[in-house]
N, C-alpha and C. Protein backbone atom coordinates (compact mmCIF):
# COMPACT_ATOMS: atom_id res chain seq x y z
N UNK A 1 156.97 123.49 148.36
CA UNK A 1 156.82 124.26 147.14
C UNK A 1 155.67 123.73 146.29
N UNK A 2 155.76 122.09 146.46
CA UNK A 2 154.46 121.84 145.46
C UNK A 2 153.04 121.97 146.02
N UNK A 3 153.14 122.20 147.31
CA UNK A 3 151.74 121.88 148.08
C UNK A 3 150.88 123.47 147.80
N UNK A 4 152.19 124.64 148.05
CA UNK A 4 152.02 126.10 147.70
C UNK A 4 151.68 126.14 146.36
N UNK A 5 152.13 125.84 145.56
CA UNK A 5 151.33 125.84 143.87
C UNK A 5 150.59 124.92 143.63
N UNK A 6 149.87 123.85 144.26
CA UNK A 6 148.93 123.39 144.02
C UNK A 6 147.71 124.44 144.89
N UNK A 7 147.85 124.41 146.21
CA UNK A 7 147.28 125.65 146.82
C UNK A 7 146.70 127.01 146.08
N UNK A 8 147.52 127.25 145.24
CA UNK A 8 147.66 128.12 144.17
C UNK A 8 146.48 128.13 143.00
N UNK A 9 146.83 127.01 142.55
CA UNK A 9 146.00 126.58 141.75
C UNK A 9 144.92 126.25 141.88
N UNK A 10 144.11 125.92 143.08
CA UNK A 10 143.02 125.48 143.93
C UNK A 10 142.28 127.18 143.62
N UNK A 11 142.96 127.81 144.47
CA UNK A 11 142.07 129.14 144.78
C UNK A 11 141.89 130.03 143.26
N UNK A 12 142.81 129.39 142.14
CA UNK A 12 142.50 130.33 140.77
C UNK A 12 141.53 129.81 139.97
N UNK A 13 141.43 128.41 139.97
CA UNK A 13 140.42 127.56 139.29
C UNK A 13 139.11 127.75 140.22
N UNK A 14 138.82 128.25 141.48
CA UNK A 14 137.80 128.54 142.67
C UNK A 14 137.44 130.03 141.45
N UNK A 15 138.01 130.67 141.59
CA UNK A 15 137.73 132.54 141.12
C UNK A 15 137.28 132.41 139.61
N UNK A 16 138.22 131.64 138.52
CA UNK A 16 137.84 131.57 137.61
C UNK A 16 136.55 130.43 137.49
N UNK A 17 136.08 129.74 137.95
CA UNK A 17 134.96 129.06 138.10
C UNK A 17 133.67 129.72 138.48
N UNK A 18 134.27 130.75 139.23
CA UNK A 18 132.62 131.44 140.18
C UNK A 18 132.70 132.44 138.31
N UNK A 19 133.69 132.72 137.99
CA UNK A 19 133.52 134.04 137.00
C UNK A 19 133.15 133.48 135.51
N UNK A 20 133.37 132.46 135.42
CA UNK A 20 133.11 131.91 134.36
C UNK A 20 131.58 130.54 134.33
N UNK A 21 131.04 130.76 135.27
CA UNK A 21 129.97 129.87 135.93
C UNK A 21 128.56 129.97 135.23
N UNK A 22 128.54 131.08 134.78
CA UNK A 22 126.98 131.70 134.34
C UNK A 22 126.17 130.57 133.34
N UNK A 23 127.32 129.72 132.57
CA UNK A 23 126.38 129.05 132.26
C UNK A 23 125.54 129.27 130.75
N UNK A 24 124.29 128.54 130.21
CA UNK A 24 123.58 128.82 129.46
C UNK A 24 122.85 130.13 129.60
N UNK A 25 122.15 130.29 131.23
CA UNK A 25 120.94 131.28 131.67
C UNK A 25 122.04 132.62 131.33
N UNK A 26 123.18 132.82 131.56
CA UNK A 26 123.60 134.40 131.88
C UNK A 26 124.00 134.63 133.26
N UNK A 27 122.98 134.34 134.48
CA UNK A 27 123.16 135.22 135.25
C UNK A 27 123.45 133.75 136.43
N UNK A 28 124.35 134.31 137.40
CA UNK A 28 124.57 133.56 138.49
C UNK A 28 123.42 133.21 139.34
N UNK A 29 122.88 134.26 139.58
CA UNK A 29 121.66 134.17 140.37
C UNK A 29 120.68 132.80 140.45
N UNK A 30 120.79 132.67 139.34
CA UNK A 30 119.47 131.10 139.17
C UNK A 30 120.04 129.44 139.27
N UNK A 31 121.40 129.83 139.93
CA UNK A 31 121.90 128.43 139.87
C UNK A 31 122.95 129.32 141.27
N UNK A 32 122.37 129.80 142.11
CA UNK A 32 123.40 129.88 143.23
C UNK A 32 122.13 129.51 144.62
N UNK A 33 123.32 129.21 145.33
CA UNK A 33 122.29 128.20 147.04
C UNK A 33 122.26 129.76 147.94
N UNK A 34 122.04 130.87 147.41
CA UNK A 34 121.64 132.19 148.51
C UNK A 34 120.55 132.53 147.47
N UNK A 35 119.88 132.10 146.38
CA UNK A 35 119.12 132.79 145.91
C UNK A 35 117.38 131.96 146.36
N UNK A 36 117.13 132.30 147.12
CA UNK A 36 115.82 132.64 148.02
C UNK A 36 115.63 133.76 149.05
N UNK A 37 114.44 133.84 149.53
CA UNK A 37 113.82 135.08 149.93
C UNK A 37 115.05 135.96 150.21
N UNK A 38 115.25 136.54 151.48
CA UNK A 38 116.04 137.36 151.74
C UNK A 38 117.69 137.21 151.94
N UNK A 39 117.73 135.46 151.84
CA UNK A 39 119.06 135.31 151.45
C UNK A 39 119.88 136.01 151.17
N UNK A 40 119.88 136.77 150.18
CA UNK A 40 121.19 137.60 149.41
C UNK A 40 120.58 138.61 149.50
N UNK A 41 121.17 139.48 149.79
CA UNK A 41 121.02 141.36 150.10
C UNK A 41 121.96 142.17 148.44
N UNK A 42 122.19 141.25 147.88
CA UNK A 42 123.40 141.91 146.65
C UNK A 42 122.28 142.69 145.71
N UNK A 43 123.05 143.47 145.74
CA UNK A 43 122.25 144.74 144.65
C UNK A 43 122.65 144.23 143.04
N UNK A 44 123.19 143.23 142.82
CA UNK A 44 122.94 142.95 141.30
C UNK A 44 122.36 141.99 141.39
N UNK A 45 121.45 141.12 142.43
CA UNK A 45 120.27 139.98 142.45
C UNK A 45 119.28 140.49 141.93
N UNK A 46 118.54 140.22 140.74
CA UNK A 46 118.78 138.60 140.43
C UNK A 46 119.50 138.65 139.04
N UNK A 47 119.92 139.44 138.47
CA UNK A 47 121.03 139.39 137.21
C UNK A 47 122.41 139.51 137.48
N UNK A 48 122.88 139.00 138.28
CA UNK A 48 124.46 138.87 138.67
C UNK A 48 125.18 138.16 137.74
N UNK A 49 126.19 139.04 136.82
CA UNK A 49 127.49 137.64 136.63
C UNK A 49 128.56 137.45 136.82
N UNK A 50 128.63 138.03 137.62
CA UNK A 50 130.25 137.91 138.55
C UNK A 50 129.32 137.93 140.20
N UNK A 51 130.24 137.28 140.77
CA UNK A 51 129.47 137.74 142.64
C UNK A 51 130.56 136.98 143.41
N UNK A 52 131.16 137.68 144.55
CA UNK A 52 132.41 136.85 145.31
C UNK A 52 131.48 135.95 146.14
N UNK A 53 129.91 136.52 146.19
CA UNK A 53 129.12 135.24 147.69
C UNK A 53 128.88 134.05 146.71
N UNK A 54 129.19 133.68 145.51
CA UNK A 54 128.24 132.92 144.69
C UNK A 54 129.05 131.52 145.12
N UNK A 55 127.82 130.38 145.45
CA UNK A 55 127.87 129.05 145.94
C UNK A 55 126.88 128.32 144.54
N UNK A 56 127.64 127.33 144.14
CA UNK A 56 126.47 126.67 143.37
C UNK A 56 125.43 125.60 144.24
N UNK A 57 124.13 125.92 143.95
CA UNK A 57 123.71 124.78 144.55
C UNK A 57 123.93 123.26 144.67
């Protein structure tokens, strides 16, 4: 039971982290590891602030 709600808690602090990530700049884009050349195909690059691919560098 505790391993499942820590589990839990892992993947909500993961979602709320990517969504709450932006930072000073605004946009995900300038502090994520897919933003070079053709890397990212996402149609809200390069002003993204939400994105499920977003990795911080």
């Amino acid at each position: 039971m505790i391993e499942a709600m820590r589990s839990l808690w892992q993947k909500l602090s993961a979602v709320f982290g990517k969504l709450f990530a932006t930072g000073s700049s605004g946009y995900l884009c300038d502090k994520c590891k897919w933003d070079y050349g053709d890397a990212c195909t996402r149609p809200e690059r390069p002003n993204a602030k939400t994105c499920p691919d977003y990795k911080h560098r």
